[in-house]
Protein backbone atom coordinates (compact mmCIF):
# COMPACT_ATOMS: atom_id res chain seq x y z
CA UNK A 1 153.00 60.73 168.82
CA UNK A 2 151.63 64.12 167.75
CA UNK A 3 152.06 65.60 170.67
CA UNK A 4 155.62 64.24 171.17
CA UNK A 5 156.55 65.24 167.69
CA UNK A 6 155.02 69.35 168.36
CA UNK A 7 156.89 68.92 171.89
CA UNK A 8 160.32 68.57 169.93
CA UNK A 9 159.38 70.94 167.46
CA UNK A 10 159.16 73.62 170.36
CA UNK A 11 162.19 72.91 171.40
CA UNK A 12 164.31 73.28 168.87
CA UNK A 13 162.71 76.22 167.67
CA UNK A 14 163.57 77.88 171.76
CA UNK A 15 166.86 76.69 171.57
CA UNK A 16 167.08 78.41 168.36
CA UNK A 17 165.99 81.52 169.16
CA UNK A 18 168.59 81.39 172.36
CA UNK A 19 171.27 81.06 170.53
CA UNK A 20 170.54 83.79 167.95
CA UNK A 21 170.10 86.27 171.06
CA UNK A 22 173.75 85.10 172.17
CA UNK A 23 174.51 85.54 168.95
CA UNK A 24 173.59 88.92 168.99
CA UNK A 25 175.36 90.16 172.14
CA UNK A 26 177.59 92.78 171.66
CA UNK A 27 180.48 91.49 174.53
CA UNK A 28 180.94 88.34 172.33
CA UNK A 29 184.02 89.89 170.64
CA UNK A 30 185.60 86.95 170.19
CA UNK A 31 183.41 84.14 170.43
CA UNK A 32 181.83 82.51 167.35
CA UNK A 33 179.15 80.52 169.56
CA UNK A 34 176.38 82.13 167.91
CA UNK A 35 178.24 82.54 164.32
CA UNK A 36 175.83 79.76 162.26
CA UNK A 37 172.64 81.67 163.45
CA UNK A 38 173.84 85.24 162.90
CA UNK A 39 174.24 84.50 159.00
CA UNK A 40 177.48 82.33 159.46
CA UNK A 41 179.19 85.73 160.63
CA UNK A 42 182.72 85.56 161.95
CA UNK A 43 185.77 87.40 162.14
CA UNK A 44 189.33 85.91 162.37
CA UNK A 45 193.11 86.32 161.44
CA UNK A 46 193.48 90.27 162.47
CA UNK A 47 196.10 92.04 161.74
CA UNK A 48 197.91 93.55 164.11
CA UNK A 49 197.18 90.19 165.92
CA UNK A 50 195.01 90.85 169.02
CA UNK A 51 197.49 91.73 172.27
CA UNK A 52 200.11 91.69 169.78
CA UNK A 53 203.73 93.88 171.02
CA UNK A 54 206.36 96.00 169.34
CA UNK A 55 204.60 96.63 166.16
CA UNK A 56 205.62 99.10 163.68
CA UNK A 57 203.93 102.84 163.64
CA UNK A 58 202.04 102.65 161.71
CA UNK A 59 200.80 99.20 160.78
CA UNK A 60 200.67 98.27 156.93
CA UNK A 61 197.10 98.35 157.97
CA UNK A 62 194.20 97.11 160.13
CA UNK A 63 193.01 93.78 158.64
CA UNK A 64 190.75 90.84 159.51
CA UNK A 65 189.18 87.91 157.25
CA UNK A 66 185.31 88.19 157.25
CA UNK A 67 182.83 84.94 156.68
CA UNK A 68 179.60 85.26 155.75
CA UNK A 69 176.96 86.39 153.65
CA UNK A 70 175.02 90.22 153.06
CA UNK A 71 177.24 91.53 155.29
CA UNK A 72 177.79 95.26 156.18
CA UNK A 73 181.38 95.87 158.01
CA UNK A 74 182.68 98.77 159.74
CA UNK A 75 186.17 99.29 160.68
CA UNK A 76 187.04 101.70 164.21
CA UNK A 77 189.85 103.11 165.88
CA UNK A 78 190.14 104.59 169.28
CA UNK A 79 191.46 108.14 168.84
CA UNK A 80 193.55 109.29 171.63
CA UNK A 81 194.75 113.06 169.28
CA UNK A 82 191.36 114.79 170.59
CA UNK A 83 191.79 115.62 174.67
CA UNK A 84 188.19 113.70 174.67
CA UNK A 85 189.20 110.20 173.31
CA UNK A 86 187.04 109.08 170.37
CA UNK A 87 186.13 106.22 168.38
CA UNK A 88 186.24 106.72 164.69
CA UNK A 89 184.84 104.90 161.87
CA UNK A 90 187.45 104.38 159.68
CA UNK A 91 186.31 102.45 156.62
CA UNK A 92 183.64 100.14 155.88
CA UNK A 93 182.06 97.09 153.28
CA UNK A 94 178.72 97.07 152.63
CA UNK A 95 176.64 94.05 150.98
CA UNK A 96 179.66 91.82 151.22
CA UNK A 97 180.18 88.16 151.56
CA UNK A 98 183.22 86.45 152.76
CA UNK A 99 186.76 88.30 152.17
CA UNK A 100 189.50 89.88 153.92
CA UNK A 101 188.63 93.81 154.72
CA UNK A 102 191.21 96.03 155.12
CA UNK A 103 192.07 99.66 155.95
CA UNK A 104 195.06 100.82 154.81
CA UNK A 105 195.36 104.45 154.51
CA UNK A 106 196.96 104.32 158.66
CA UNK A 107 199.47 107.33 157.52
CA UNK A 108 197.35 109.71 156.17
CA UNK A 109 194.25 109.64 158.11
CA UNK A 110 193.07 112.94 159.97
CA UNK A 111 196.45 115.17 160.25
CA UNK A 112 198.43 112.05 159.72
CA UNK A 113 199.67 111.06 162.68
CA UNK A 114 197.07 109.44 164.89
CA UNK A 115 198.90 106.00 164.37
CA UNK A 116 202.09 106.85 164.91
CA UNK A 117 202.79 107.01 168.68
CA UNK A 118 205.52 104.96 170.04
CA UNK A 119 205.62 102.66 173.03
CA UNK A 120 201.19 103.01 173.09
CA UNK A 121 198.75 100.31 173.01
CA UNK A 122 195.69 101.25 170.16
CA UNK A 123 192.28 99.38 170.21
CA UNK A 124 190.33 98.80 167.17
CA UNK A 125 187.21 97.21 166.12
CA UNK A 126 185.32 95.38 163.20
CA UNK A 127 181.61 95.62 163.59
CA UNK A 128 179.34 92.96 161.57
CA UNK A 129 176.09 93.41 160.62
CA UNK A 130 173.88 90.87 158.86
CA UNK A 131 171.04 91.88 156.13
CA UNK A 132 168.27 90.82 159.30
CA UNK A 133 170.08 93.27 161.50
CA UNK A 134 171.83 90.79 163.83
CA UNK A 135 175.45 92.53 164.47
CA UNK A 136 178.64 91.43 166.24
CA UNK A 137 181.46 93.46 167.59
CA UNK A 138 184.90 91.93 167.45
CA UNK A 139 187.40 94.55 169.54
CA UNK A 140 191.21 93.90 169.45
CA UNK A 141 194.29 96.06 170.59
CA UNK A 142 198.13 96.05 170.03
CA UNK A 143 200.94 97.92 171.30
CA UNK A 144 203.88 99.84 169.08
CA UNK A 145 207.53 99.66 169.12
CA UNK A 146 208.42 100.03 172.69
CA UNK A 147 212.38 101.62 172.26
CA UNK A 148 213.87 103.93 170.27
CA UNK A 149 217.99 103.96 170.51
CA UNK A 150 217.02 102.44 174.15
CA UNK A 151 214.62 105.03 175.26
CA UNK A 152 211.13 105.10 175.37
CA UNK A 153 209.60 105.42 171.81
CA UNK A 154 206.83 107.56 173.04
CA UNK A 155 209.03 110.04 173.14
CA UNK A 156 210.12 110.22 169.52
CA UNK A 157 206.98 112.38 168.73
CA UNK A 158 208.45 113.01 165.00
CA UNK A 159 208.38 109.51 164.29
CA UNK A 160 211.66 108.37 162.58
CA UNK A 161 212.89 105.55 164.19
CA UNK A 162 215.95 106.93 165.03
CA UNK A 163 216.76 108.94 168.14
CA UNK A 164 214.81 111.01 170.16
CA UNK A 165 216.61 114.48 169.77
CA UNK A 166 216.55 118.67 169.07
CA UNK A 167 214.12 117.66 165.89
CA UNK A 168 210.85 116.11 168.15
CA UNK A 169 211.82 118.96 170.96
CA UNK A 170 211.02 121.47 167.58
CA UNK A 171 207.61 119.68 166.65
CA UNK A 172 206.38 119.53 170.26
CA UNK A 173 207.18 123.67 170.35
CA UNK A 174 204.93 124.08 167.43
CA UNK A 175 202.37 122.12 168.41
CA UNK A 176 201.99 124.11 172.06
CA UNK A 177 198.76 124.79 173.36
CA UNK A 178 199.87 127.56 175.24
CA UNK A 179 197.80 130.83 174.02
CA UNK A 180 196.52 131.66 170.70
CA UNK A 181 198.85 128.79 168.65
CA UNK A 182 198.45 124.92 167.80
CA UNK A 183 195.14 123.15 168.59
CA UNK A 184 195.56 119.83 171.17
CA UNK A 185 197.33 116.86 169.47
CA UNK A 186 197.65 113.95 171.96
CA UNK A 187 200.92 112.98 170.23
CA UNK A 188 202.92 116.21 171.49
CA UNK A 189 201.52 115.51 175.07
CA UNK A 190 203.47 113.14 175.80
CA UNK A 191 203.04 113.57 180.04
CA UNK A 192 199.35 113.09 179.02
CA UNK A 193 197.91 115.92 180.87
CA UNK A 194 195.68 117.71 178.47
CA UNK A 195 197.99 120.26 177.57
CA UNK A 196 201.54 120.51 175.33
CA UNK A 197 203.71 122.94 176.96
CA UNK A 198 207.01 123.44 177.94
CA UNK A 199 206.42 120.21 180.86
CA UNK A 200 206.33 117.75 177.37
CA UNK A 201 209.38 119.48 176.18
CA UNK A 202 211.56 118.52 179.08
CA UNK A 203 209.95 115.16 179.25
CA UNK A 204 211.02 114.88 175.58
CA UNK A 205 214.62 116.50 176.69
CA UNK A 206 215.36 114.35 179.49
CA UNK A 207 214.88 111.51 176.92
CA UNK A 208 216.82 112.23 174.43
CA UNK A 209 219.24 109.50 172.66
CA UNK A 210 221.87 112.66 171.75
């Protein structure tokens, strides 16, 4: 009976310890298989909803409901501006329990217009970390407004909604890479080919709404 009793007691302890190294797996980014033995940690509700379309530039904010206990959280962004794409670390919670984390300064950060290209899916993350060191990442992505005045919202660089005219031809000019004047901003470079030049300008021109 000993011996039967120890037998089960190994067990459960093994399956256990499997389940917190699942747990701790950082390609679980949705999962919440292992969420009762990595400190009840879980994240759900995101805003902008994971694979979500057609959403404004910028978002109100990046958002997500956190659950559990002693929990350090830190919010990324994949940066396309740089020519070498970057994630950032964009806020973060530390020694928290349950609550909704947010970040929601989208139009200011950096030179203020990382979040604002049209017609462009962004990925973001919410890392997890519990007070034993066992961390989850949850990654999620969304697309923005697709059309502007029936062209392609990518091309309205200046970011009003409205057409895509003389006015985002005139920011793309200043932002040129072209000899001594404005350092690469992937916004302007809008043929995405590491350099803003007079090739974005007549991809901007030949899309123009007026």
């Amino acid at each position: 009976m000993i011996k039967k009793s120890i037998a089960l007691f190994l067990i459960f302890i093994t399956i256990l310890c499997c389940q917190s190294v699942i747990s701790d797996n950082p390609e679980d980014v949705h999962g919440t298989f292992g969420a009762t033995y990595a400190g009840f940690m879980n994240v759900t509700s995101e805003y902008p909803p994971d694979d979500s379309i057609e959403i404004e530039r910028p978002p109100v904010n990046l958002s997500a409901n956190v659950s559990g206990n002693e929990l350090d959280v830190y919010i990324y962004f994949y940066n396309m501006t740089p020519i070498i794409d970057t994630w950032d670390l964009v806020d973060s919670y530390i020694n928290i329990s349950s609550q909704r984390v947010e970040y929601t300064t989208l139009a200011s950060y950096g030179v203020g217009d990382e979040f604002e290209w049209g017609n462009t899916n962004y990925i973001w993350s919410i890392n997890v970390t519990s007070s034993s060191g066992v961390w989850k990442n949850y990654t999620f992505d969304y697309t923005t407004i697709s059309q502007v005045d029936s062209e392609d919202a990518r091309y309205d660089v200046n970011n009003n909604a409205d057409d895509v005219n003389v006015f985002d031809l005139s920011m793309a000019w200043g932002h040129r890479t072209v000899g001594s004047y404005a350092t690469y901003n992937g916004l302007f470079d809008v043929n995405n080919d590491n350099v803003v030049n007079v090739f974005d300008l007549s991809s901007i021109w030949g899309h123009r709404t007026v």
